[in-house]
PDB file of N, CA and C in Angstrom:
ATOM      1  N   UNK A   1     -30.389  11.544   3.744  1.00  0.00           N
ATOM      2  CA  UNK A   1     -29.679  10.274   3.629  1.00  0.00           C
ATOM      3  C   UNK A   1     -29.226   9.821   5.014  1.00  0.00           C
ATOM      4  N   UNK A   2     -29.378   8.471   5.083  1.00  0.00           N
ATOM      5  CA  UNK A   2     -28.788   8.239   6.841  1.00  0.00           C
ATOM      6  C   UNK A   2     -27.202   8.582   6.658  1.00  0.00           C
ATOM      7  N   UNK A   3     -27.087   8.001   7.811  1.00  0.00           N
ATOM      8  CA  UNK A   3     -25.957   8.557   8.286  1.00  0.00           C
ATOM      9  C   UNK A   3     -24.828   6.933   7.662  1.00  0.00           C
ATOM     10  N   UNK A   4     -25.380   6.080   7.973  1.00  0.00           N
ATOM     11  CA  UNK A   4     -24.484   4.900   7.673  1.00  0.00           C
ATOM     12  C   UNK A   4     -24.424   4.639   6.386  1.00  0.00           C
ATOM     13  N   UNK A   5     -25.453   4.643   5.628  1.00  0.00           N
ATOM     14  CA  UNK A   5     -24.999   4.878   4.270  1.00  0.00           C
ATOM     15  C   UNK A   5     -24.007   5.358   3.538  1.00  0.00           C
ATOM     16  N   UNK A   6     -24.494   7.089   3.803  1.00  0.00           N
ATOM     17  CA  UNK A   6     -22.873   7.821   3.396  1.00  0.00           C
ATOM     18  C   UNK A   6     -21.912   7.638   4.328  1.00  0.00           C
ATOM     19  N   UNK A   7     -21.398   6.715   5.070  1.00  0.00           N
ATOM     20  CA  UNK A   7     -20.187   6.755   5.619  1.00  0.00           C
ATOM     21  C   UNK A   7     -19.652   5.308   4.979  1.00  0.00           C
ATOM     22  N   UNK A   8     -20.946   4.404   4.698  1.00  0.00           N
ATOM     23  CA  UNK A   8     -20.403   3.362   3.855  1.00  0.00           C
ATOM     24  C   UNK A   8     -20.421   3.801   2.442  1.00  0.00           C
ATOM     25  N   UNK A   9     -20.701   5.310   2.090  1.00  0.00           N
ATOM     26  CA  UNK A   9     -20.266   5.068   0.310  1.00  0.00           C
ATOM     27  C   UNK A   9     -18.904   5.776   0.340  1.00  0.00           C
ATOM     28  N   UNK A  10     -18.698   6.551   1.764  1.00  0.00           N
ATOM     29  CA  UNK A  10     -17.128   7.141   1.595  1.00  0.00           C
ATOM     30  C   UNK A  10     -16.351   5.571   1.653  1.00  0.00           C
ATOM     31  N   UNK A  11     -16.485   4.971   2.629  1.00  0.00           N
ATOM     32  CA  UNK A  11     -15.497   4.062   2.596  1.00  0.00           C
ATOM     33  C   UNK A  11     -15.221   3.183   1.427  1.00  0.00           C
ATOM     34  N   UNK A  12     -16.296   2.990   0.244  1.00  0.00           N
ATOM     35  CA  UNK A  12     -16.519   2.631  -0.751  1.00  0.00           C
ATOM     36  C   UNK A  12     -15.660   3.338  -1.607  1.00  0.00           C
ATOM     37  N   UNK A  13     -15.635   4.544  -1.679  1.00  0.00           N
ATOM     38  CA  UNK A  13     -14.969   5.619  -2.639  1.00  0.00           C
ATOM     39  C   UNK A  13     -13.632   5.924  -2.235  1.00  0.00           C
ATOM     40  N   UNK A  14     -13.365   5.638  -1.117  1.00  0.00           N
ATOM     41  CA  UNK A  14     -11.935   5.655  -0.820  1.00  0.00           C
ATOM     42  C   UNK A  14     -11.457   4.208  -1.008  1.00  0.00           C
ATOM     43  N   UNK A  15     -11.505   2.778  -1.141  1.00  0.00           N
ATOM     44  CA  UNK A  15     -11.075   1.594  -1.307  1.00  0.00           C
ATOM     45  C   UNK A  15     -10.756   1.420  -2.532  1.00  0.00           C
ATOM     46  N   UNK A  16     -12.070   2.767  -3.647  1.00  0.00           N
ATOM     47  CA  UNK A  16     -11.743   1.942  -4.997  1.00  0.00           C
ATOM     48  C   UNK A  16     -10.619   3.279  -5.196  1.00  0.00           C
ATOM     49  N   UNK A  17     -10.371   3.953  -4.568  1.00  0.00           N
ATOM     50  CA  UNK A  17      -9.172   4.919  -5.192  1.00  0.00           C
ATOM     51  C   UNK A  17      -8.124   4.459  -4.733  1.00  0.00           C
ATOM     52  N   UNK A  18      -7.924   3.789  -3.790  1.00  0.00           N
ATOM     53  CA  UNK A  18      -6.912   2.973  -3.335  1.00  0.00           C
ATOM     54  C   UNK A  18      -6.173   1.701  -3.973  1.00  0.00           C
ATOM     55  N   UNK A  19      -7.043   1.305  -4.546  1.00  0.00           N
ATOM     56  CA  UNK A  19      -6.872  -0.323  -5.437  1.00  0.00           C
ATOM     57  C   UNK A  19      -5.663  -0.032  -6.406  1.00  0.00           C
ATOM     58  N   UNK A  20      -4.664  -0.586  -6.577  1.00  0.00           N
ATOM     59  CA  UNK A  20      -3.883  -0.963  -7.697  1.00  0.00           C
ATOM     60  C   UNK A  20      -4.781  -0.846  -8.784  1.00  0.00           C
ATOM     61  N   UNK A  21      -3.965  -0.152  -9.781  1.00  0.00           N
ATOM     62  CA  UNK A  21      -4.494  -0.023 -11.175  1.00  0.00           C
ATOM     63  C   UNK A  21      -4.573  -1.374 -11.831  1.00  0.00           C
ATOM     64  N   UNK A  22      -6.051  -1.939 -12.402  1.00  0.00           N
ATOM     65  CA  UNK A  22      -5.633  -3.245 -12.878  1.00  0.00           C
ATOM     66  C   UNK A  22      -4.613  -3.222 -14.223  1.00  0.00           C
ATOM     67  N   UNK A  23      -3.872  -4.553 -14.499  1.00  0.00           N
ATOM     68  CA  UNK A  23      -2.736  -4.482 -15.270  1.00  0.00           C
ATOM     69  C   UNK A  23      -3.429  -6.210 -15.903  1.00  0.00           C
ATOM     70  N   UNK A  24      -2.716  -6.179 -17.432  1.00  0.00           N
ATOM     71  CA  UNK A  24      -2.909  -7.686 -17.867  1.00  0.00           C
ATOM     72  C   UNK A  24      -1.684  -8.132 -18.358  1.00  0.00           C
ATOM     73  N   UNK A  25      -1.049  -7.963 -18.012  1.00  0.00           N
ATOM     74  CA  UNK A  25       0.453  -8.262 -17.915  1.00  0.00           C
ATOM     75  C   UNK A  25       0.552  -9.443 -16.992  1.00  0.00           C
ATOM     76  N   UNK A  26       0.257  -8.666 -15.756  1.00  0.00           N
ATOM     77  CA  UNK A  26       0.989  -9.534 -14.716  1.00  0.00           C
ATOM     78  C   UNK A  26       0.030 -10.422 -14.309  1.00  0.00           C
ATOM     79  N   UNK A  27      -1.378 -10.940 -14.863  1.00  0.00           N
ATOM     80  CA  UNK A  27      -2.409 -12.089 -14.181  1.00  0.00           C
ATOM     81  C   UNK A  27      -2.812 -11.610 -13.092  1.00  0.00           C
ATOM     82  N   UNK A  28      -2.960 -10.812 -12.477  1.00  0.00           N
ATOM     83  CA  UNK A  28      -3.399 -11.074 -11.223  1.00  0.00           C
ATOM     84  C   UNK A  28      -4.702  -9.450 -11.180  1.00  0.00           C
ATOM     85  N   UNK A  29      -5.785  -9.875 -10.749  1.00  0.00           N
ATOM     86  CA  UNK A  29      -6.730  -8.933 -10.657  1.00  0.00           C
ATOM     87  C   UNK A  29      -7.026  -8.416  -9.256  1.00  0.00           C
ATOM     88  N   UNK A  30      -8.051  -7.226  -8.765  1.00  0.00           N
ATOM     89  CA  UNK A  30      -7.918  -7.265  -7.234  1.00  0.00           C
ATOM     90  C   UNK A  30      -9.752  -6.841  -7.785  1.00  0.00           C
ATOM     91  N   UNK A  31      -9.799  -7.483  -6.917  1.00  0.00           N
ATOM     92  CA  UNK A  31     -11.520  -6.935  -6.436  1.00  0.00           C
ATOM     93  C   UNK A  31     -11.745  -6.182  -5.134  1.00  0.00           C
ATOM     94  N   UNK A  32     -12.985  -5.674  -4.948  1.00  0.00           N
ATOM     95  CA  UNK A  32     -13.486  -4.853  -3.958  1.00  0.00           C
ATOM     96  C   UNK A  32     -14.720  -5.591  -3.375  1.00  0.00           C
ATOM     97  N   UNK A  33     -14.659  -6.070  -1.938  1.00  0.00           N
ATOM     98  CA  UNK A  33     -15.638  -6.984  -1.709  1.00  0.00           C
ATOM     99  C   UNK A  33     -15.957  -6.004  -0.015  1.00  0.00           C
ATOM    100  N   UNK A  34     -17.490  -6.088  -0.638  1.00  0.00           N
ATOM    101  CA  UNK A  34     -18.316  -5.324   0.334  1.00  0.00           C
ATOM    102  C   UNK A  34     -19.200  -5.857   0.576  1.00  0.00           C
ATOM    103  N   UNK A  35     -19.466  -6.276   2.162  1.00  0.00           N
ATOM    104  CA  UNK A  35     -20.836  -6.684   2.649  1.00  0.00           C
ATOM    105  C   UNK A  35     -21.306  -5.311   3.608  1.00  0.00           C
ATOM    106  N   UNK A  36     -22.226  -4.647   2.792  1.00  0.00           N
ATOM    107  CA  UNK A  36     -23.084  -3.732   3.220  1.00  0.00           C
ATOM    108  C   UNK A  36     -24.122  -3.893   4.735  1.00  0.00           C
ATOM    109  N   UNK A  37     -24.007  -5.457   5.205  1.00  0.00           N
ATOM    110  CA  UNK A  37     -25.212  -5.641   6.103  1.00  0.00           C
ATOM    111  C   UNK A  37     -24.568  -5.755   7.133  1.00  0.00           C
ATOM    112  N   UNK A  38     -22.946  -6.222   7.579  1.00  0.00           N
ATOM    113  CA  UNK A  38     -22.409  -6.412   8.680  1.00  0.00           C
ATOM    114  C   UNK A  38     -21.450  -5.370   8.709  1.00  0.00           C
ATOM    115  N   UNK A  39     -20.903  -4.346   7.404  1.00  0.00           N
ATOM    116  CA  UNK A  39     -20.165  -3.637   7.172  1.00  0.00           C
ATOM    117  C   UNK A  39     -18.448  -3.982   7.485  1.00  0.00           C
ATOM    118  N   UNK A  40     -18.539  -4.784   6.056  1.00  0.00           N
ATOM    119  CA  UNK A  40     -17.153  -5.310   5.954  1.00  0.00           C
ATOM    120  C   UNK A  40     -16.817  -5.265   4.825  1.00  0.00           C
ATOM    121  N   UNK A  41     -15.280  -4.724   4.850  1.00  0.00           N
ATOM    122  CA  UNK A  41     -15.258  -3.849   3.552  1.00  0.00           C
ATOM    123  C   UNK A  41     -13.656  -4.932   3.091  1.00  0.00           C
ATOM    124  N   UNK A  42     -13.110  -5.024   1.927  1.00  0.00           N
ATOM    125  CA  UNK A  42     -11.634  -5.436   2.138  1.00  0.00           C
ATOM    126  C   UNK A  42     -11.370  -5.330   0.503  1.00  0.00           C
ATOM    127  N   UNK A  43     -10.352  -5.341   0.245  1.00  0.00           N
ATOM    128  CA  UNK A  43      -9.505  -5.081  -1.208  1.00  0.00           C
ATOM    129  C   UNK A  43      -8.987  -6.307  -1.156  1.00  0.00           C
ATOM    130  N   UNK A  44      -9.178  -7.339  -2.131  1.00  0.00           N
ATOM    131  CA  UNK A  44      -8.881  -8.872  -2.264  1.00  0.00           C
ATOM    132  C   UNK A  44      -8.068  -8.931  -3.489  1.00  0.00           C
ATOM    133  N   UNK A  45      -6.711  -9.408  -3.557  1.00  0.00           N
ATOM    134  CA  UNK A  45      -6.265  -9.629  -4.957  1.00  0.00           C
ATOM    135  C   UNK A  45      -5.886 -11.463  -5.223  1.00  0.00           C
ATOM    136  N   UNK A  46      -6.568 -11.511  -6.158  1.00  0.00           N
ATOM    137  CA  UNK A  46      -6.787 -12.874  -6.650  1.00  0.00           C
ATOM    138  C   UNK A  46      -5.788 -13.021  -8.257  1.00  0.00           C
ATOM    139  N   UNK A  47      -5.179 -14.016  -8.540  1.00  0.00           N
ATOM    140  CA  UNK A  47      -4.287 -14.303  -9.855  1.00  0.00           C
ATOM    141  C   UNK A  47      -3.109 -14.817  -9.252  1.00  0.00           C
TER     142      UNK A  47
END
């Protein structure tokens, strides 16, 4: 496996363990938005 791959699926696997538990209470959701080609990673909460 290359090398950038698995360092982009750790960073992948650590963002989604990181995320707020989603809740439907409070409206508001968070997504995980990854661009794999410039390697930009970010935890977005939208609601």
């Amino acid at each position: 496996m290359d090398k950038t791959i698995k360092y982009q699926q750790v960073i992948i696997d650590y963002l989604e363990s990181v995320m707020p538990e989603q809740t439907k209470d409070d409206g508001v959701d968070y997504q995980l938005v990854c661009d794999t080609e410039r390697h930009h990673y970010q935890i977005q909460k939208v609601g």
